[in-house]
Protein backbone atom coordinates (compact mmCIF):
# COMPACT_ATOMS: atom_id res chain seq x y z
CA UNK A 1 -12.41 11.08 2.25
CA UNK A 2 -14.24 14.17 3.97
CA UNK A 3 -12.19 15.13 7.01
CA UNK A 4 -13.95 17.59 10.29
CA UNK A 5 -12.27 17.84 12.98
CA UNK A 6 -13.46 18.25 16.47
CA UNK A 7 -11.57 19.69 19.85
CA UNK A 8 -12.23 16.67 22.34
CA UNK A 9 -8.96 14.24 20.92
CA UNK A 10 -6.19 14.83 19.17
CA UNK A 11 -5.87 15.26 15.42
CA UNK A 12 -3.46 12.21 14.64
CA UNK A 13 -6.19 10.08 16.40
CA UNK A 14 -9.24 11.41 14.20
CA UNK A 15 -7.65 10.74 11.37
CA UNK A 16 -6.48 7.46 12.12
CA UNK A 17 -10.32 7.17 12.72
CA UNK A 18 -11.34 8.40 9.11
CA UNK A 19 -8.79 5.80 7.75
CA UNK A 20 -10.55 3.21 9.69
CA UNK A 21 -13.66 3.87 8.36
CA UNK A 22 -12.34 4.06 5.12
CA UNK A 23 -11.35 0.57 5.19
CA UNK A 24 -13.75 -1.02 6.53
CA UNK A 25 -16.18 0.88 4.26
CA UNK A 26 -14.63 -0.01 1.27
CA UNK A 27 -14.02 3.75 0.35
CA UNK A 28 -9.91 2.60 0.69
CA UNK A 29 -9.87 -0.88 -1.27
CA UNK A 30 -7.68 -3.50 0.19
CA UNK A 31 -4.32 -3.26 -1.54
CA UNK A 32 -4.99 0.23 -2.54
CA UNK A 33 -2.00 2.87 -2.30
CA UNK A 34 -2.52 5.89 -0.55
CA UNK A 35 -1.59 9.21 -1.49
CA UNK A 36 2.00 10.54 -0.41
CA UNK A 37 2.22 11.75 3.25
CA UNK A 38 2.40 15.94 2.06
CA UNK A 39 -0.61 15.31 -0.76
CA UNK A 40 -3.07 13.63 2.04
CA UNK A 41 -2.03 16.60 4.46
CA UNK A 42 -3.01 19.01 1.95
CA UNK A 43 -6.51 17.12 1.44
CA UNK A 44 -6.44 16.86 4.85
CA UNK A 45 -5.53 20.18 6.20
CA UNK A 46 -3.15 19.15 8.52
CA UNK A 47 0.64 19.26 9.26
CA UNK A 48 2.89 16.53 7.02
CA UNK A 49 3.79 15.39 10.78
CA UNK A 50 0.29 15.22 12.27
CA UNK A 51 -0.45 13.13 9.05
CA UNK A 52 2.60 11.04 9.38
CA UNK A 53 2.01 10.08 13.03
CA UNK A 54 -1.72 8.71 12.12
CA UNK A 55 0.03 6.68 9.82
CA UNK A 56 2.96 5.70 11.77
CA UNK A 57 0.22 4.62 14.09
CA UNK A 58 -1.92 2.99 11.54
CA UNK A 59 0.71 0.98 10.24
CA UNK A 60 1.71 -0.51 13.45
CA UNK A 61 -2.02 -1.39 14.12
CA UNK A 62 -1.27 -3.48 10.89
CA UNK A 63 -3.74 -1.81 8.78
CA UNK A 64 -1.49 -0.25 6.40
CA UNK A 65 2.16 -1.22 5.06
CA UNK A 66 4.91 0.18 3.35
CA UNK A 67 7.01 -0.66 0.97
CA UNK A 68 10.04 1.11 0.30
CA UNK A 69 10.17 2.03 -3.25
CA UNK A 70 6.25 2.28 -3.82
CA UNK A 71 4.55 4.09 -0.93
CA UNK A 72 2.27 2.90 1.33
CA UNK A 73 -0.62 0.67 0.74
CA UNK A 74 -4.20 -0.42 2.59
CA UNK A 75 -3.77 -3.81 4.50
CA UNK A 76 -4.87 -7.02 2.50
CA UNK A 77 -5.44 -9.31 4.99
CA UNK A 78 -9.73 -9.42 5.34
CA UNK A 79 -8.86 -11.04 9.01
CA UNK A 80 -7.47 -8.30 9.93
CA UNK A 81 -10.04 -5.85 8.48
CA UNK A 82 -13.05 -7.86 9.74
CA UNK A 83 -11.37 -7.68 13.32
CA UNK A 84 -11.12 -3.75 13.06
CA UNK A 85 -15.15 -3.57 11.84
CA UNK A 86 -15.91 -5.56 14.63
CA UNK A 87 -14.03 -3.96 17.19
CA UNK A 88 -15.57 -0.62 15.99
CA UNK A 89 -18.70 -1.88 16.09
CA UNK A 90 -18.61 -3.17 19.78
CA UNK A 91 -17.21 0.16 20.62
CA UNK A 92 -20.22 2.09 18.82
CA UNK A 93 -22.24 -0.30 20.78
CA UNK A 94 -21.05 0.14 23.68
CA UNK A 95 -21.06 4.17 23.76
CA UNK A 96 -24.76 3.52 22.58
CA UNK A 97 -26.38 1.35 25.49
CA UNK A 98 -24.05 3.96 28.01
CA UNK A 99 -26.23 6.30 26.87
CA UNK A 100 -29.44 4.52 26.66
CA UNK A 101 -28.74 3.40 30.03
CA UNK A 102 -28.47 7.10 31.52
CA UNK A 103 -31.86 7.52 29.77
CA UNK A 104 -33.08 4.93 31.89
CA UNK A 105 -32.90 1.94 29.54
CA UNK A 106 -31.85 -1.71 30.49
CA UNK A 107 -30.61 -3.84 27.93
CA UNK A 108 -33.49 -5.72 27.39
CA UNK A 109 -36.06 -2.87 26.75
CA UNK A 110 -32.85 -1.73 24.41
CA UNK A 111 -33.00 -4.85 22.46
CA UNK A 112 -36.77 -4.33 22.32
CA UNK A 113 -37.18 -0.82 21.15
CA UNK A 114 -34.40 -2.03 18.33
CA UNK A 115 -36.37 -4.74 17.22
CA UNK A 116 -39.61 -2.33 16.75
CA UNK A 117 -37.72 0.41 15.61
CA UNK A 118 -38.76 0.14 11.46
């Protein structure tokens, strides 16, 4: 996973986004164990706490679990993962006809252009 970071959100919350995308991608296969919380910090450059928090988080979210004598693993359930894509993809959407619209786009010429775009 390639980690940048940027200064407009918290850390904890970006990489809760690369994990995201990692699932959904494929790049983390469902069922797969991650890493220990210090070795993904390293990769990731981070504090052991920051990287623990994302976690914390991402686990509550449902998209990872742990199991006490084995680590912590990538969700299973497709449902859930194919809830997550879509939710990230009406979010991407969204940011993209905000700023189609302060361009001077409606929706429909939006849907247009798309459909002629090659």
């Amino acid at each position: 996973m390639e980690y940048q970071f940027t200064n407009d959100k918290p850390i904890y919350l970006q990489l809760m986004d690369v994990f995201k995308a990692g699932i959904i991608s494929g790049e983390l296969p469902e069922g797969s164990r991650l890493e220990s919380v210090r070795d993904l910090a390293v990769a990731a450059k981070v504090n052991p706490n920051t990287m623990q928090k994302a976690l914390s988080e991402l686990e509550r979210l449902g998209l990872i679990r742990t199991e006490r004598t084995t680590g912590r693993f990538i969700t299973d359930d497709k449902e859930k993962i194919a809830e997550m894509k879509k939710e990230i993809a009406e979010e991407e959407i969204s940011v993209f006809l905000e700023k189609m619209k302060k361009l001077g786009f409606d929706r429909e010429n939006v849907i247009k252009l798309i459909g002629e775009v090659k």
